[in-house]
Protein backbone atom coordinates (compact mmCIF):
# COMPACT_ATOMS: atom_id res chain seq x y z
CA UNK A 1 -100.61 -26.91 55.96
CA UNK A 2 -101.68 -25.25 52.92
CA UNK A 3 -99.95 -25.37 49.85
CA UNK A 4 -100.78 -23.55 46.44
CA UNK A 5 -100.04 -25.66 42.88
CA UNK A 6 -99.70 -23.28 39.91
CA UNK A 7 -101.20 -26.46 37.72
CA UNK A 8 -104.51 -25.03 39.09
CA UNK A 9 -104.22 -21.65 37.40
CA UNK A 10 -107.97 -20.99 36.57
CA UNK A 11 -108.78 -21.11 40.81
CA UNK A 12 -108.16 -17.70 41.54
CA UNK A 13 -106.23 -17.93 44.96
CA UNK A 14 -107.02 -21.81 45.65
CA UNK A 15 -105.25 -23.38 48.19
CA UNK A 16 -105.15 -27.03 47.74
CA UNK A 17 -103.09 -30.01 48.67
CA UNK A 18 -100.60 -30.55 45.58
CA UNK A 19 -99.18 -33.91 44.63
CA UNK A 20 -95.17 -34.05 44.90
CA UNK A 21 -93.51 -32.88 41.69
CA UNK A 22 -90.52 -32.16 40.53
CA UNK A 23 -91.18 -28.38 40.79
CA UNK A 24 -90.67 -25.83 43.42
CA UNK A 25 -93.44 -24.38 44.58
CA UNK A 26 -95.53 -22.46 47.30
CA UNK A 27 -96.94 -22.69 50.39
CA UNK A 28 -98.40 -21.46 53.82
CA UNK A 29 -98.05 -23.16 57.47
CA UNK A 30 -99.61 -21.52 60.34
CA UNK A 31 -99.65 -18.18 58.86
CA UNK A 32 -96.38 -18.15 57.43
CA UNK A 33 -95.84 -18.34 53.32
CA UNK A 34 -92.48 -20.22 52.10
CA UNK A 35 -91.12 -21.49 49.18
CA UNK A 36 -90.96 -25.30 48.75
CA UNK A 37 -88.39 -27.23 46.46
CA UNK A 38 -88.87 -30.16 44.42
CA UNK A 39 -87.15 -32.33 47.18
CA UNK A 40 -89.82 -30.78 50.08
CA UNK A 41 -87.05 -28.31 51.54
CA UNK A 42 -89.21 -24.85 52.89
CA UNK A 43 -86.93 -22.22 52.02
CA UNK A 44 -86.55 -18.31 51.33
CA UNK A 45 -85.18 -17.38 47.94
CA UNK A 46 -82.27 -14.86 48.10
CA UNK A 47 -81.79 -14.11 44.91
CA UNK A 48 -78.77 -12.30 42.86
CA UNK A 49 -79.29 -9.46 39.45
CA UNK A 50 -77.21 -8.69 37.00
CA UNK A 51 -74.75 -11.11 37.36
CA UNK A 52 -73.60 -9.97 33.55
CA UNK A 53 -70.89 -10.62 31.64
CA UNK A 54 -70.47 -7.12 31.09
CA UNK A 55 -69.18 -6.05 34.15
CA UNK A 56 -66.13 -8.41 33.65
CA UNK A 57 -65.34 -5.67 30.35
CA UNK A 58 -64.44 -2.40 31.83
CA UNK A 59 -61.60 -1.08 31.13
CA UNK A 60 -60.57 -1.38 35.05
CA UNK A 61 -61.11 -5.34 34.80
CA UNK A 62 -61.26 -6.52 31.37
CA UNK A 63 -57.31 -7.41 31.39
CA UNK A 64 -57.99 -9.70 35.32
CA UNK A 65 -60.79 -11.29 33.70
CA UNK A 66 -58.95 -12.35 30.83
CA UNK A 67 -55.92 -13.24 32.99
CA UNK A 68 -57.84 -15.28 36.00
CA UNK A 69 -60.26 -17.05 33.30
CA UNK A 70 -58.43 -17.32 30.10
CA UNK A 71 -59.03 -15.41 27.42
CA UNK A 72 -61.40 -17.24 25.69
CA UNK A 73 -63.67 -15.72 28.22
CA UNK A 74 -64.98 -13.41 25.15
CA UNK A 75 -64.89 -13.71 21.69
CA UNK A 76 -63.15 -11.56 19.36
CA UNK A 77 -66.55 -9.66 18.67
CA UNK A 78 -66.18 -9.22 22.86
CA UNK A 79 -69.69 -11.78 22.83
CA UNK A 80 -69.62 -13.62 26.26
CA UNK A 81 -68.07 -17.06 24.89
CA UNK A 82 -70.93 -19.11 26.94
CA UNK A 83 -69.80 -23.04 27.04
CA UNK A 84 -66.11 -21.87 26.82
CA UNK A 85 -63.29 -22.98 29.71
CA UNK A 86 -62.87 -19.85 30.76
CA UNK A 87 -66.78 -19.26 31.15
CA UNK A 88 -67.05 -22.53 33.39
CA UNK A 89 -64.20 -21.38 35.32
CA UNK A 90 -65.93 -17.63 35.43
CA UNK A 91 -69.51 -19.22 36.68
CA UNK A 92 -67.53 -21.60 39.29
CA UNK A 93 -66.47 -18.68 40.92
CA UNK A 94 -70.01 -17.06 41.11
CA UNK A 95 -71.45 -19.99 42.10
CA UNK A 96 -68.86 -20.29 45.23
CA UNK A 97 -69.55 -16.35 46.09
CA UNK A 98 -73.18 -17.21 46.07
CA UNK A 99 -73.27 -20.21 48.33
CA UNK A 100 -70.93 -18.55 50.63
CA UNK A 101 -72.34 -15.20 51.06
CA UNK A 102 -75.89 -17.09 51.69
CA UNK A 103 -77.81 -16.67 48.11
CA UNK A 104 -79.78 -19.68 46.45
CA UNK A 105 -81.20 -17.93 43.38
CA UNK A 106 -80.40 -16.05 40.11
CA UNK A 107 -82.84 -13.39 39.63
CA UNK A 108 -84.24 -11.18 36.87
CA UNK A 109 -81.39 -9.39 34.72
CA UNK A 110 -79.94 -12.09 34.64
CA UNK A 111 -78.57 -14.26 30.74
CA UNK A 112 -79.77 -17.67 31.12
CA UNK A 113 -76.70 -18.76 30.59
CA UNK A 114 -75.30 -22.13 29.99
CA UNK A 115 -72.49 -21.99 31.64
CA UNK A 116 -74.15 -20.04 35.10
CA UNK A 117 -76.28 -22.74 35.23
CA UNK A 118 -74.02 -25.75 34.95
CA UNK A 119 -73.68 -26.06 38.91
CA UNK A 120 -76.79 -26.85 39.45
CA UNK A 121 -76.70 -25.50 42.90
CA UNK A 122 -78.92 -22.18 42.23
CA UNK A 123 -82.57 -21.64 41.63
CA UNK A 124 -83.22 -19.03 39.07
CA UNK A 125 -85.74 -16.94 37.57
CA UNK A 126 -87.07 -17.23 34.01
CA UNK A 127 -87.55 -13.49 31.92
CA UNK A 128 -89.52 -14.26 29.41
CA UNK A 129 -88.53 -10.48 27.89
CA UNK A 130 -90.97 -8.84 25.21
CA UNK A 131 -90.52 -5.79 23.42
CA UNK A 132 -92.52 -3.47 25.06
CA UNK A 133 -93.23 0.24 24.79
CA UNK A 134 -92.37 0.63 28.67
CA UNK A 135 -89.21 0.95 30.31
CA UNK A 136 -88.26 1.37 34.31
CA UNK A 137 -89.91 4.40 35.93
CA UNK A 138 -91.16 5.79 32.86
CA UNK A 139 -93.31 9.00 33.22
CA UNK A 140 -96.61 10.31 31.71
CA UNK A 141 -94.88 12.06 29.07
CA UNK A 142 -92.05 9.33 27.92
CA UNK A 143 -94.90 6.49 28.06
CA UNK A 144 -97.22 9.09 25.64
CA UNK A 145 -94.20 9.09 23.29
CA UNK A 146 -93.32 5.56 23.59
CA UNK A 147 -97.01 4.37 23.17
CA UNK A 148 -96.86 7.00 19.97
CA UNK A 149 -94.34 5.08 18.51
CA UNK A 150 -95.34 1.50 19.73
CA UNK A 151 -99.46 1.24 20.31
CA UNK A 152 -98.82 -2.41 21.27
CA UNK A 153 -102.21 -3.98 20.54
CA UNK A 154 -102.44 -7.20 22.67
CA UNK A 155 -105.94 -7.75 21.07
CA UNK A 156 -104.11 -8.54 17.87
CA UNK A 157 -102.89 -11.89 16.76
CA UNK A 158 -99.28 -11.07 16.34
CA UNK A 159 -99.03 -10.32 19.85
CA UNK A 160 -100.41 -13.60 20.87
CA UNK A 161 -98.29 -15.35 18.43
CA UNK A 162 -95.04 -13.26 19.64
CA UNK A 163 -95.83 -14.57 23.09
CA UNK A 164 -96.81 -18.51 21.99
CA UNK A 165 -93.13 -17.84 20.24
CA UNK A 166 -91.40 -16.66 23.68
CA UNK A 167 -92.72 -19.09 25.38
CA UNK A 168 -91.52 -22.38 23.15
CA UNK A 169 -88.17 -20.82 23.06
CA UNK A 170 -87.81 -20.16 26.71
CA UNK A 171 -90.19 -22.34 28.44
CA UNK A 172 -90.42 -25.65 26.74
CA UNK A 173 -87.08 -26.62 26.91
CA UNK A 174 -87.15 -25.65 31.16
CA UNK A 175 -90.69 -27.08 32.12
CA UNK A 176 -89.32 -29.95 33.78
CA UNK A 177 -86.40 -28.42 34.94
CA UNK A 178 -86.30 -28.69 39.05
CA UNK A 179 -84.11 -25.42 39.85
CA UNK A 180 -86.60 -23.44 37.85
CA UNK A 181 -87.97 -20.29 40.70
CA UNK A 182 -90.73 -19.05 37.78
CA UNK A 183 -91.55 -17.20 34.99
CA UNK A 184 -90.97 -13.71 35.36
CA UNK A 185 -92.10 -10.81 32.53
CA UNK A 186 -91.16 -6.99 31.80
CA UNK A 187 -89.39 -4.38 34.39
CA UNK A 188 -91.73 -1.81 35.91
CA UNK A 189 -95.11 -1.61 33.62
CA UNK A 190 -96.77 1.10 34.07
CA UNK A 191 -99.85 0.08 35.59
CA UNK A 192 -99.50 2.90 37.96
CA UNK A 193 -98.10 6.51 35.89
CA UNK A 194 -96.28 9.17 37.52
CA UNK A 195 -98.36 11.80 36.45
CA UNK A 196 -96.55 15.36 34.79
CA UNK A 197 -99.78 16.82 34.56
CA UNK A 198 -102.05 15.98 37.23
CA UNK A 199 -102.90 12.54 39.47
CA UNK A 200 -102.78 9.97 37.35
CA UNK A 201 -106.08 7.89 38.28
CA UNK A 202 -107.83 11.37 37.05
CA UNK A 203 -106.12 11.52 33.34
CA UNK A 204 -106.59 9.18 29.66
CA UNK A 205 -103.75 6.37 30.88
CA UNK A 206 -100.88 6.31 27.94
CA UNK A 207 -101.84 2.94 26.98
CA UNK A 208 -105.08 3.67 26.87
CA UNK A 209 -105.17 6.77 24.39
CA UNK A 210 -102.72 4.62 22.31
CA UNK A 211 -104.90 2.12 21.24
CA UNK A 212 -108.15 4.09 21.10
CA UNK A 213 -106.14 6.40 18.81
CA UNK A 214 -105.70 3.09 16.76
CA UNK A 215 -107.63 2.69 12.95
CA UNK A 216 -110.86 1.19 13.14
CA UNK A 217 -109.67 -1.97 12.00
CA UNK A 218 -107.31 -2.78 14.65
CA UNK A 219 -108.19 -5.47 16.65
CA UNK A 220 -107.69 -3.62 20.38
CA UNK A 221 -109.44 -0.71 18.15
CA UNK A 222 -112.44 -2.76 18.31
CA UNK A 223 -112.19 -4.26 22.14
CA UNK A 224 -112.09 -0.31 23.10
CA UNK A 225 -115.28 0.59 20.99
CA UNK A 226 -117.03 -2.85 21.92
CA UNK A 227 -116.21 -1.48 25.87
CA UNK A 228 -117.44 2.43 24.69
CA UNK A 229 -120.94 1.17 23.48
CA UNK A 230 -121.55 -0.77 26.98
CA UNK A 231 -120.57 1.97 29.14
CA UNK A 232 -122.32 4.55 26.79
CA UNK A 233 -126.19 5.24 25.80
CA UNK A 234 -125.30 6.75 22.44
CA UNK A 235 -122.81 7.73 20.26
CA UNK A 236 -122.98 11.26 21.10
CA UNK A 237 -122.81 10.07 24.94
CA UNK A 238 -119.39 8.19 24.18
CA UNK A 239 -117.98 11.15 22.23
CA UNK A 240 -118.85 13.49 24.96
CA UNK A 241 -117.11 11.79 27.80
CA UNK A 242 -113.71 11.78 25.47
CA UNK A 243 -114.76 15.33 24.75
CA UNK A 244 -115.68 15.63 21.32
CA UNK A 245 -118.83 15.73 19.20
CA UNK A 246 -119.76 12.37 17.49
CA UNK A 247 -123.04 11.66 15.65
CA UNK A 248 -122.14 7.57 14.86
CA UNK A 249 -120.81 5.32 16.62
CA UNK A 250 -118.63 4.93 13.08
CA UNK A 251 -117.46 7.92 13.32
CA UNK A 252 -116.32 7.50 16.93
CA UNK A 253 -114.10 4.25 15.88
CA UNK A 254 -112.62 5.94 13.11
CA UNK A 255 -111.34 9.25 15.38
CA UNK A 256 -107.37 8.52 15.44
CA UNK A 257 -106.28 11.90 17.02
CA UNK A 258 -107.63 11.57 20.57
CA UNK A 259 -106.16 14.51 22.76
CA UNK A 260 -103.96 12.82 25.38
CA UNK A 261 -104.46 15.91 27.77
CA UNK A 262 -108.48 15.85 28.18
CA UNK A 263 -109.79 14.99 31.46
CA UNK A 264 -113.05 14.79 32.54
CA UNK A 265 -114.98 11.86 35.39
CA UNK A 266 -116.13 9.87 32.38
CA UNK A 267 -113.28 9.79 30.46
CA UNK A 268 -110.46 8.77 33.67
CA UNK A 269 -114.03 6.08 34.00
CA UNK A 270 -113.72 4.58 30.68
CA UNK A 271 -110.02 4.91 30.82
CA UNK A 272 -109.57 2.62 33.96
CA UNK A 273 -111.97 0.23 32.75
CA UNK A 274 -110.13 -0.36 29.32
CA UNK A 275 -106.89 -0.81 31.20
CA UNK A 276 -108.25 -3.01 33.16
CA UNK A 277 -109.36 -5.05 30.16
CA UNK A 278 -105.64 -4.43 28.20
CA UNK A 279 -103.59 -5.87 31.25
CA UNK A 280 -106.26 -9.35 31.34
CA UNK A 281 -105.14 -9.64 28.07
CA UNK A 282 -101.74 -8.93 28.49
CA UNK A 283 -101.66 -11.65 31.60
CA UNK A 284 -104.23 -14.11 29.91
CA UNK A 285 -102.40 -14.43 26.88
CA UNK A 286 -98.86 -14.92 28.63
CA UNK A 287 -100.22 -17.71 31.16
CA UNK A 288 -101.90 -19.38 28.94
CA UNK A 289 -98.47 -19.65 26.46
CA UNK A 290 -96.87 -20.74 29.98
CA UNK A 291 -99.01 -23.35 30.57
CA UNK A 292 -99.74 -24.89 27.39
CA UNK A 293 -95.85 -26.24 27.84
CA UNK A 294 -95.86 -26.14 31.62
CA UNK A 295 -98.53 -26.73 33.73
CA UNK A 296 -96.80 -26.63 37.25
CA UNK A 297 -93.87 -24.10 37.67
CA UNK A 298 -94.52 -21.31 39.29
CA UNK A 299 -95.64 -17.65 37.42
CA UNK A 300 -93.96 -14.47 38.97
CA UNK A 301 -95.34 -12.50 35.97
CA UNK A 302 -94.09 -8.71 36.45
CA UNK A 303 -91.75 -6.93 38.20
CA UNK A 304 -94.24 -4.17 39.92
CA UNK A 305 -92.41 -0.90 40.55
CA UNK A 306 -93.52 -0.41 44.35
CA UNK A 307 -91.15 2.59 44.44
CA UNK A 308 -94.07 4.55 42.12
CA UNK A 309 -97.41 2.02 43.22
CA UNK A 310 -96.73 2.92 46.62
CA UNK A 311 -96.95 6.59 45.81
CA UNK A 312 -100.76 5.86 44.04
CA UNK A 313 -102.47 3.55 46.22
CA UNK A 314 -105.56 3.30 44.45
CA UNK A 315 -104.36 2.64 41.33
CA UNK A 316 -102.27 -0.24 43.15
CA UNK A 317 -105.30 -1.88 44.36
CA UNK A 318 -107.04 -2.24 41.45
CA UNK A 319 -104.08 -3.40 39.50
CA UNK A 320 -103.39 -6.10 42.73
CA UNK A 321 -106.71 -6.95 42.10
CA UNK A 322 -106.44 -8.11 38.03
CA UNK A 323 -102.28 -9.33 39.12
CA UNK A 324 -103.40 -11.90 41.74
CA UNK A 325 -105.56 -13.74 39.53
CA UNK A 326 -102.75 -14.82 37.08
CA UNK A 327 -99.80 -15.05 38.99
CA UNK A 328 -98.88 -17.52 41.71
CA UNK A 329 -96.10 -14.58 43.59
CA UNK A 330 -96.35 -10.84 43.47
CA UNK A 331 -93.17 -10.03 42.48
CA UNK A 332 -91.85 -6.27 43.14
CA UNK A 333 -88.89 -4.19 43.09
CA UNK A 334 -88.79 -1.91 46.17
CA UNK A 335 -86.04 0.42 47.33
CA UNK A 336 -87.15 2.03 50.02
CA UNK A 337 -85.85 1.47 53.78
CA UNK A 338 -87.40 -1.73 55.44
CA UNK A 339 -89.41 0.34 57.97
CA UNK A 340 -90.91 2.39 54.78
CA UNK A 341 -91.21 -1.01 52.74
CA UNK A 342 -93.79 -2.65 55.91
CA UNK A 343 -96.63 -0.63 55.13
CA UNK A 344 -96.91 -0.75 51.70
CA UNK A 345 -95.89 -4.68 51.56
CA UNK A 346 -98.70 -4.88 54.21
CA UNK A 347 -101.27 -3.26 51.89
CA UNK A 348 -99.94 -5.31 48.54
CA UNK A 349 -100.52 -8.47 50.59
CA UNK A 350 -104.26 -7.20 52.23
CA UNK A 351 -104.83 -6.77 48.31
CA UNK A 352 -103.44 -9.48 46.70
CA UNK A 353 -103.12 -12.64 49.23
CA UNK A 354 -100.42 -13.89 47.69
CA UNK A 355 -97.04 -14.23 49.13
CA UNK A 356 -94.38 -11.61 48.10
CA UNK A 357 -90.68 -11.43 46.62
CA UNK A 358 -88.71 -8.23 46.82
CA UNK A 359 -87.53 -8.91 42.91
CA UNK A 360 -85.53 -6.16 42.80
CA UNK A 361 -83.44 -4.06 45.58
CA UNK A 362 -80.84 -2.46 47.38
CA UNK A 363 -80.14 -0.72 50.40
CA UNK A 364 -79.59 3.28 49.87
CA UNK A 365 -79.41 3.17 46.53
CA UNK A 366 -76.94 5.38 43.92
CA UNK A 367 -74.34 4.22 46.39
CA UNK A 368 -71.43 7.08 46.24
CA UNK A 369 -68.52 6.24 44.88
CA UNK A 370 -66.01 4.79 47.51
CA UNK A 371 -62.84 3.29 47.51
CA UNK A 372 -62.72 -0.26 49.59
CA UNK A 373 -60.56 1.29 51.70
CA UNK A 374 -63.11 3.98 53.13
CA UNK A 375 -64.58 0.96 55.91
CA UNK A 376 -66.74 3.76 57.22
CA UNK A 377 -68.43 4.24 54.85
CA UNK A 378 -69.17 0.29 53.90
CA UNK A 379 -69.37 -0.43 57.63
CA UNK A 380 -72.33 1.55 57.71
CA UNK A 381 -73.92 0.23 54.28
CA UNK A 382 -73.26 -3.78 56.13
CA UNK A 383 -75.33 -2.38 59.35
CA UNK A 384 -78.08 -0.84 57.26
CA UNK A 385 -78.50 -4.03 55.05
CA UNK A 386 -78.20 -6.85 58.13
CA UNK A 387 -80.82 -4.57 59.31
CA UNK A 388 -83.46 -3.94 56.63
CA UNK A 389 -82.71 -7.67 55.25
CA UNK A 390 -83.41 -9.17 58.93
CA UNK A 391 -86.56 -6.54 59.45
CA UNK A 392 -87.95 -7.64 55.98
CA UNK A 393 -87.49 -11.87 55.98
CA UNK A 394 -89.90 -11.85 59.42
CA UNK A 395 -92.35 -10.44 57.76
CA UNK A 396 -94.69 -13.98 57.39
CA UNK A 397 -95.36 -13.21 53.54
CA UNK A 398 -92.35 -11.95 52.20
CA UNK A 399 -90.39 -15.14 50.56
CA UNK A 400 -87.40 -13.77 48.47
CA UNK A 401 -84.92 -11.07 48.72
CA UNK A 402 -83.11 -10.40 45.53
CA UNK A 403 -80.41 -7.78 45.08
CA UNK A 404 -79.78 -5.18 42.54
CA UNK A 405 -76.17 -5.76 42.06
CA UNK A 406 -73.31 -8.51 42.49
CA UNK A 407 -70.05 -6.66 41.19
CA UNK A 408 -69.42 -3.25 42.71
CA UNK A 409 -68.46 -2.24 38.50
CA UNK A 410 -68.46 0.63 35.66
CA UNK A 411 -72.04 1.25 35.27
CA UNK A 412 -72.89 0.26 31.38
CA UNK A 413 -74.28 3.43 30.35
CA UNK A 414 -70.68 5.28 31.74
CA UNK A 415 -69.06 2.19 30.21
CA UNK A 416 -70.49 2.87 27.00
CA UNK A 417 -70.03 6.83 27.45
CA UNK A 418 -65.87 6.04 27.98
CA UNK A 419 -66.19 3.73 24.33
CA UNK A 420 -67.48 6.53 22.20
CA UNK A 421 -65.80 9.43 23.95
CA UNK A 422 -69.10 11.09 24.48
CA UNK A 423 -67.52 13.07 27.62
CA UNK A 424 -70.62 15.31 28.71
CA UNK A 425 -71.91 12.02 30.10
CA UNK A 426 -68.99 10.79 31.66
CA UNK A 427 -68.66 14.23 33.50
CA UNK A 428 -71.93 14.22 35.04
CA UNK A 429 -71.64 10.49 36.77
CA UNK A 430 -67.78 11.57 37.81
CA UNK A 431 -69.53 14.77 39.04
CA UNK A 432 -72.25 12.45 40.58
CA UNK A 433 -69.53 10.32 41.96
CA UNK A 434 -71.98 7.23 40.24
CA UNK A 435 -69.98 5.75 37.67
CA UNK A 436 -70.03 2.49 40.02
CA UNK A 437 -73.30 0.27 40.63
CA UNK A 438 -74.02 -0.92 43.53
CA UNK A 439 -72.79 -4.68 44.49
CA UNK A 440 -70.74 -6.90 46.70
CA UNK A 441 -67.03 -7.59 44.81
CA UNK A 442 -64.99 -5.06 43.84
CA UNK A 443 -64.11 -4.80 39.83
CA UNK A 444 -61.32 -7.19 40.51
CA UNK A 445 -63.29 -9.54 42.83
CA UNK A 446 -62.60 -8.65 46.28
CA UNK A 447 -65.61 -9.25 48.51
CA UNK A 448 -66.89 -5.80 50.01
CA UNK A 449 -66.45 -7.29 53.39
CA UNK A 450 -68.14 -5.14 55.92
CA UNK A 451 -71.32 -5.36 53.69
CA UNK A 452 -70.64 -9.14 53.56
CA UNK A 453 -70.24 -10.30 56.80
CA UNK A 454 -73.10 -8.71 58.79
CA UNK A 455 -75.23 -9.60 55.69
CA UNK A 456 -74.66 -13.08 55.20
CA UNK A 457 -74.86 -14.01 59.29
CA UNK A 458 -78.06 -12.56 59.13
CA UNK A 459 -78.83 -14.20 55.92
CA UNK A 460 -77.82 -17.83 57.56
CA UNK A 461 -80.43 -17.04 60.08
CA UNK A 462 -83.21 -16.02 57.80
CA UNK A 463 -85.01 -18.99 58.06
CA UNK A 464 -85.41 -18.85 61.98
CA UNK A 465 -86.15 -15.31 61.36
CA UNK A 466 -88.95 -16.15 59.28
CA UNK A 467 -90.77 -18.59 61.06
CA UNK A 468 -90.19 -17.28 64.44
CA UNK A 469 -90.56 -13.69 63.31
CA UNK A 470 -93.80 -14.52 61.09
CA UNK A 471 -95.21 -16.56 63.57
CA UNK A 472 -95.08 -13.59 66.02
CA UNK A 473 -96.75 -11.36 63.24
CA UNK A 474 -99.59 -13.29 61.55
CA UNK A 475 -101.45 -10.63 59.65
């Protein structure tokens, strides 16, 4: 049996026999990868999202969740009263859905909330959350603007000290804390850009033209020019491949108004090699906040948008490549049919080695509105998702299953639409029939049966699944 310990984060993809701690961890046995908790239980994590307070405040359910919790569920500034009766009461009841329906973990999206985690029954994952420029599924032309606005220098020494910050407010007080899954960071960077112009992997990455556009001064400024003068004979050489005339290499660091649209071999060159050299930085500075407080649990770092790295191949390779060396799990959100998910989950493990959890997903997304009474149209959701959920937890390296959704509520954004009467947007998601999310209760709790059922049979199988199905499929 092999078994991986996080403690050894400096031996890129080591496999070595780990003392028992108090820690759950990972591991491989005859080909198949598992999760292992602090007590020596294998398991899969099937993880839950935004279970969020929030959903309980929609003017369909606000007046029930008052009613069935008490109403010092919220506070009079509608703040989630966390510690309250009515919250315990609120987070017995999730914690019962959970365990019943088959799920072991709270995942990403997710408050770390006193009160959710007062059972002590759940694993759950750790977002250590940043402001970043980058948002989910951002495109060439929003990351340009947002990167405009928010260069985001993680050469300089506020960065550092922003993460050392995150990291003794979040971490410290969890490093010895058993149920801990790992330390997760942002939602979707853009490692991989859905090009508006042209193929990414051939254009000046958004990141990339940010900080070279930085003063001379500026610390990632400096990284880029230090990077220009190795790649480059001269000056002139350096200016040319970013398409502009330079006599100094002076001159060159003190050029602010790079043109985001120029394309040439040289310059999509240099630009892959400084991003290369931006995300070590971004994942050598968060690991090693992580570890100077907690040397053992497990690092998840990002959630990787496979829905767009799958689409650019390439560019998912390389970025595998940096990932694997600082993380102990790829972690991924992926929405795509199981049959669709196999390849690329095939070619994220060839790169990476390192076993995989589905962070972030749902079956058929933008589910339609529907009434609970329309069992035709849920009865087909519960076949599609015992289906792709069986299909994807035999696959020997995929070790967690989370799910985008636990209340089938008011989507926040139409939420917040029906609070300031802006009724443009609440037209278009009535028109869209979208104004609910995707999820497993109804806004007044009932469980979405037919989804339920054939799920969480399959889900009390997954472990038998696993082995017998990974066994059978050893990559």
């Amino acid at each position: 049996m092999k078994r991986i310990s996080p403690a050894l984060f400096l031996a890129v993809a080591s496999l070595v026999a780990a003392e028992p701690d108090r820690t759950i961890n990972v591991e491989q046995d005859l080909g198949v990868w598992w999760f292992r908790s602090a007590t020596g239980e294998r398991f899969l994590s099937i993880g839950m999202n935004h279970v969020e307070p929030v959903y309980w405040t929609s003017p369909n359910n606000q007046h029930f969740a008052l009613t069935t919790y008490g109403r010092d569920l919220f506070l009079p500034d509608g703040q989630f009263n966390d510690g309250s009766e009515a919250a315990g009461k609120w987070a017995a009841q999730v914690a019962t859905n959970l365990k019943t329906w088959g799920f072991n973990t709270l995942g990403m999206h997710n408050p770390l909330l006193r009160s959710l985690h007062s059972t002590g029954e759940t694993s759950y994952v750790v977002e250590l959350a940043l402001r970043v420029p980058w948002g989910w599924n951002m495109k060439r032309s929003e990351l340009l603007k947002a990167f405009a606005n928010r260069p985001f220098d993680v050469f300089d020494e506020a960065f550092a000290a922003e993460v050392r910050e995150s990291a003794a407010r979040e971490v410290r007080p969890r490093a010895s804390d058993s149920r801990v899954l790992g330390y997760a960071y942002s939602d979707g960077p853009p490692w991989t850009v859905d090009d508006d112009m042209k193929h990414g992997d051939d254009s000046l990455h958004p990141w990339v033209h940010a900080v070279m556009s930085l003063p001379a001064s500026a610390k990632g400024k400096q990284a880029w020019l230090a990077m220009m003068k190795k790649r480059h004979a001269s000056p002139a050489e350096a200016g040319a491949a970013c398409g502009r005339n330079i006599a100094s290499w002076d001159e060159l660091a003190a050029v602010t108004d790079w043109n985001p649209a120029f394309a040439s071999a040289a310059s999509a060159a240099d630009s892959r090699t400084f991003l290369e050299k931006l995300m070590r930085r971004w994942y050598e500075v968060r690991r090693g906040a992580i570890r100077a407080l907690d040397p053992h649990h497990l690092i998840l770092g990002d959630k990787l948008n496979a829905n767009r790295d799958a689409r650019h191949r390439q560019e998912m390779d390389r970025t595998l490549r940096v990932v694997r060396e600082y993380v102990d799990v790829i972690f991924i959100q992926y929405y795509a049919p199981a049959d669709v998910q196999r390849g690329t989950l095939a070619a994220i493990y060839e790169a990476a080695q390192k076993p995989i959890v589905i962070g972030d997903t749902a079956c058929r997304p933008l589910w339609l509105d529907h009434k609970l009474s329309d069992t035709g149209y849920y009865d087909e959701l519960g076949r599609v998702y015992a289906d792709d959920v069986a299909k994807l937890l035999s696959i020997p390296y995929v070790i967690g299953w989370h799910h985008c959704g636990y209340m089938r509520g008011l989507r926040p954004p139409y939420v917040a639409a029906l609070k300031r009467g802006d009724q443009a947007t609440i037209d278009q998601h009535v028109k869209k029939k979208t104004t609910l999310r995707e999820g497993f209760i109804t806004e007044l709790e009932q469980p979405i049966e037919p989804i339920l059922k054939p799920l969480s049979l399959v889900l009390s199988k997954a472990k038998t699944m696993h082995q017998t199905g990974g066994s059978k499929n050893q990559p």
